[in-house]
Each structure stands twice: as structure tokens, then as C-alpha cells.
Protein backbone atom coordinates (compact mmCIF):
# COMPACT_ATOMS: atom_id res chain seq x y z
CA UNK A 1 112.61 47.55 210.20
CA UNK A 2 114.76 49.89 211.94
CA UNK A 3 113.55 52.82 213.88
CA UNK A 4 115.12 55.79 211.90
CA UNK A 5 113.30 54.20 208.75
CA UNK A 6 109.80 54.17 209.97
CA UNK A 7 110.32 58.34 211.00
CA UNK A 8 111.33 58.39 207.68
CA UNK A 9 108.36 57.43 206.44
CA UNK A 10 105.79 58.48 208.94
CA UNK A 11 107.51 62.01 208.35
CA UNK A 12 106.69 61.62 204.77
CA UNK A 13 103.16 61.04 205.27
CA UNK A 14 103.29 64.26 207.16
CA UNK A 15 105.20 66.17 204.71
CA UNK A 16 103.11 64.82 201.94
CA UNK A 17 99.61 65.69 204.18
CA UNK A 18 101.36 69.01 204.88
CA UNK A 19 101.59 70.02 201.36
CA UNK A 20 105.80 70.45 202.03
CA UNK A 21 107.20 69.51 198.56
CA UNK A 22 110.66 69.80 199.26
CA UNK A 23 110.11 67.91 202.41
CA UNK A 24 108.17 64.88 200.73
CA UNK A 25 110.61 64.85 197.67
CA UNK A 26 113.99 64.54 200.16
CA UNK A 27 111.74 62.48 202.01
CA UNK A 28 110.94 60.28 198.99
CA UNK A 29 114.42 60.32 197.65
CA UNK A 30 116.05 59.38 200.98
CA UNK A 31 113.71 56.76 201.73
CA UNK A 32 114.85 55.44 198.03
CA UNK A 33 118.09 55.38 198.63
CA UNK A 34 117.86 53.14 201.98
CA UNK A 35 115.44 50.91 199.84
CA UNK A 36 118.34 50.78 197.03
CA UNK A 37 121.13 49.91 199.72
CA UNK A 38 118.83 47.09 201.14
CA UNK A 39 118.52 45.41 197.39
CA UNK A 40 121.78 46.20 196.70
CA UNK A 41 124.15 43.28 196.39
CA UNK A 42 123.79 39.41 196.59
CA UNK A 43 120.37 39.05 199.30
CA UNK A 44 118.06 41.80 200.81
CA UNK A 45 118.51 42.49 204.30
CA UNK A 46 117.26 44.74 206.61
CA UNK A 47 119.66 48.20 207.53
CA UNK A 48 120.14 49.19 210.93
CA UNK A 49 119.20 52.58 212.30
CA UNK A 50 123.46 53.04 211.71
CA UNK A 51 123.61 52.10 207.90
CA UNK A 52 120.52 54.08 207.97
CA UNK A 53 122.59 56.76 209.52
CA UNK A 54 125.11 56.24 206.77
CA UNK A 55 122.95 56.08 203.57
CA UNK A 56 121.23 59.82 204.93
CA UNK A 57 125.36 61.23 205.46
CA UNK A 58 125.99 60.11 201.79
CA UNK A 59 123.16 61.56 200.40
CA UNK A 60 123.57 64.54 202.74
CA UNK A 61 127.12 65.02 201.03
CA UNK A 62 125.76 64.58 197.46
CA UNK A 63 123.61 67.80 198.32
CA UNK A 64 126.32 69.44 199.91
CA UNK A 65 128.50 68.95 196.86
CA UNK A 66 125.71 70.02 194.24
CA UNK A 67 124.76 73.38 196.61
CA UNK A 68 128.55 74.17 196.02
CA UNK A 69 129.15 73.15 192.21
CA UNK A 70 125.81 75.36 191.64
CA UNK A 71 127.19 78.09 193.53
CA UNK A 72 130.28 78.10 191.55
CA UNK A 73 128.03 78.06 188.31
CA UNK A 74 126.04 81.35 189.06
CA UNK A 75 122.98 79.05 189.48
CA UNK A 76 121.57 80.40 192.84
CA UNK A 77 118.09 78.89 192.35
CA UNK A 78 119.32 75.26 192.25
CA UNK A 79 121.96 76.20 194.93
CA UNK A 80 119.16 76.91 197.04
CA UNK A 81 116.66 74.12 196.00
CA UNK A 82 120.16 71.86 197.23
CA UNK A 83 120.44 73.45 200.20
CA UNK A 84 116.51 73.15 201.45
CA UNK A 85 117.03 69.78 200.60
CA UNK A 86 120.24 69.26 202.76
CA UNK A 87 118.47 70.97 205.40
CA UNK A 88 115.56 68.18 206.18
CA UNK A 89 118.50 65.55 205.95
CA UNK A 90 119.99 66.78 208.92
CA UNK A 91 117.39 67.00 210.53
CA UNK A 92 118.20 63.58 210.66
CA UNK A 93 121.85 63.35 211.19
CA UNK A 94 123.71 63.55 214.71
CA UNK A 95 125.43 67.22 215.39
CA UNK A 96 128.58 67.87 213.31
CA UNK A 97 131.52 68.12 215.91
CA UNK A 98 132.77 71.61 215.97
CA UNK A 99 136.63 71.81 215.07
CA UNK A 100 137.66 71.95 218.40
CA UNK A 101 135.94 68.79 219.14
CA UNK A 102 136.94 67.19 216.40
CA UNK A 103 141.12 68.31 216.59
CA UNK A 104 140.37 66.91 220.58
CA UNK A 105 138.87 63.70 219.57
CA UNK A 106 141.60 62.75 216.31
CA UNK A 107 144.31 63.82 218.71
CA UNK A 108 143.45 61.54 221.74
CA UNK A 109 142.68 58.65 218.75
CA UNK A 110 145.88 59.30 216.98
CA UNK A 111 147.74 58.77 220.50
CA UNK A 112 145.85 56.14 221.34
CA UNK A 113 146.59 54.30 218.02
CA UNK A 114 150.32 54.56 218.36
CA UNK A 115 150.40 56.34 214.73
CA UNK A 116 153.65 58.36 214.45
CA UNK A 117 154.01 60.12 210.91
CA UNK A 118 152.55 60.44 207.69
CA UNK A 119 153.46 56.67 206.70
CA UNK A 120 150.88 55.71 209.63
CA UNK A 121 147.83 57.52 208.58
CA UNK A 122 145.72 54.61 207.68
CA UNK A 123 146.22 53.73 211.24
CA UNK A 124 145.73 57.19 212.46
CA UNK A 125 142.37 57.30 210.44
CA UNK A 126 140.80 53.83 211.65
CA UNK A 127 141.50 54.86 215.31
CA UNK A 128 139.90 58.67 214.75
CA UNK A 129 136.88 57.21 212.59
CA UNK A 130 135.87 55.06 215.03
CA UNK A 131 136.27 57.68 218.00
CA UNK A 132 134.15 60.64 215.50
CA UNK A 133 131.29 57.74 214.60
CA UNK A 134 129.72 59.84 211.83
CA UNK A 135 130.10 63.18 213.46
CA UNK A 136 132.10 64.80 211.05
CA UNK A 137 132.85 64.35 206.93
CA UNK A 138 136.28 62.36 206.38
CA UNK A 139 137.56 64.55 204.46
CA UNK A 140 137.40 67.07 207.74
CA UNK A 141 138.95 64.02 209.59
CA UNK A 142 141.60 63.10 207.26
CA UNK A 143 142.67 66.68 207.69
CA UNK A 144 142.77 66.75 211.30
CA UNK A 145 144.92 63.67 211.34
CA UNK A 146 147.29 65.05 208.63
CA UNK A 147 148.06 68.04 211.06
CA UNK A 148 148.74 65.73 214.01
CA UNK A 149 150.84 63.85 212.34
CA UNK A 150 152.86 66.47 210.39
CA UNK A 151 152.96 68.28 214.07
């Protein structure tokens, strides 16, 4: 069992021991999710602390998104609810790259890849996903590496 999956749960038992509700639910529903990916497709396996990592940045983004869509709706309670939610995953996340850092990193990848122009980008984006390793959203990446390349 990986490492980041037993402070999962061991944070759950103190969340749940703590009386924190939105801590044990996020808790509970992260911990879910990882279970789901394990079971998911043809034999269970085990996930590393990274598809760990992974799992907790999707459902991360899922919160992210709903925070926003709710804002947009005038629904300010379940914006919030989102939001507290988001908060204890990232307590489990690495630190988000600022954009400086991240416009460094996709432009030393993009040069290092050889990627010249927009026909290129798949290229571009291999090379600069592999240098960010989980540190920033794609979508922020893919629109780093559309600037390099258009500049």
C-alpha cells in the first residue's frame, strides 16, 4: 500500500475522531476514488504514491470546476462547501508552480524538445509535462506552450 494512501486514511481517523465533517467526507470521498482506480479495469493492483498523486489532482479539479460553475449560478453556499473541500485536497498535492516558473520550465522543455510551431505541440506538451510532473493543471501548460510556440 503506498505511503500517501495510509495518511489518507490515518488522517481520516483523525478527522472523523476530530468531529471535522468536511474533512472526513473529502477524506472519505478521496480515499473512494483511489479504491475505484485500483478496481478499475481488467485486475486490481496496487497505486503508487504518483497515481495516488494523480487520482487527488483529478478530484482536486472536479472541485475546482464545481466552486466555479456554483459561483457562476449565484449559489455561494455550495461554492463554498466546494472550496473547503478543495482545500484539504491540497493539502495533499505538491505546490502549484507560479507562472513564472511554469513559462521558465515549458520554455527550457519546448527547446529541449526541438518543437518549432504550432504543428509540433504534441511534442512541445510531452517534453513540458514531463519537466512540470503534476505541478500545474494542463490546461495552464497547454497555454504556456501555445505562447512559446506562437512567439
Amino acid at each position: 500500500m503506498s505511503t500517501l494512501k495510509e495518511q489518507l486514511q490515518s488522517d481520516l481517523t483523525a478527522a472523523m475522531r476530530a468531529r471535522d465533517q468536511v474533512g472526513a467526507s473529502t477524506l472519505r470521498m478521496a480515499l473512494t476514488a483511489v479504491t475505484t482506480e485500483e478496481v478499475s479495469g481488467t485486475e486490481h493492483r496496487e497505486l503508487t504514491d504518483d497515481d495516488v498523486l494523480k487520482v487527488l489532482t483529478k478530484e482536486a479539479k472536479k472541485r475546482r470546476e464545481a466552486a466555479t460553475a456554483y459561483t457562476g449560478a449565484g449559489r455561494a453556499e455550495l461554492a463554498a462547501q466546494e472550496e473547503a473541500e478543495l482545500a484539504v485536497l491540497e493539502g495533499y498535492l505538491p505546490k502549484q508552480l507560479t507562472d513564472e516558473e511554469l513559462d521558465d520550465i515549458v520554455r527550457e522543455a519546448v527547446a529541449s524538445s526541438g518543437a518549432s510551431g504550432m504543428p509540433q505541440m504534441g511534442l512541445a506538451m510531452k517534453a513540458a509535462n514531463a519537466a512540470v510532473a503534476g505541478r500545474a493543471e494542463g490546461g495552464r501548460v497547454a497555454a504556456v506552450v501555445r505562447t512559446v510556440l506562437a512567439g
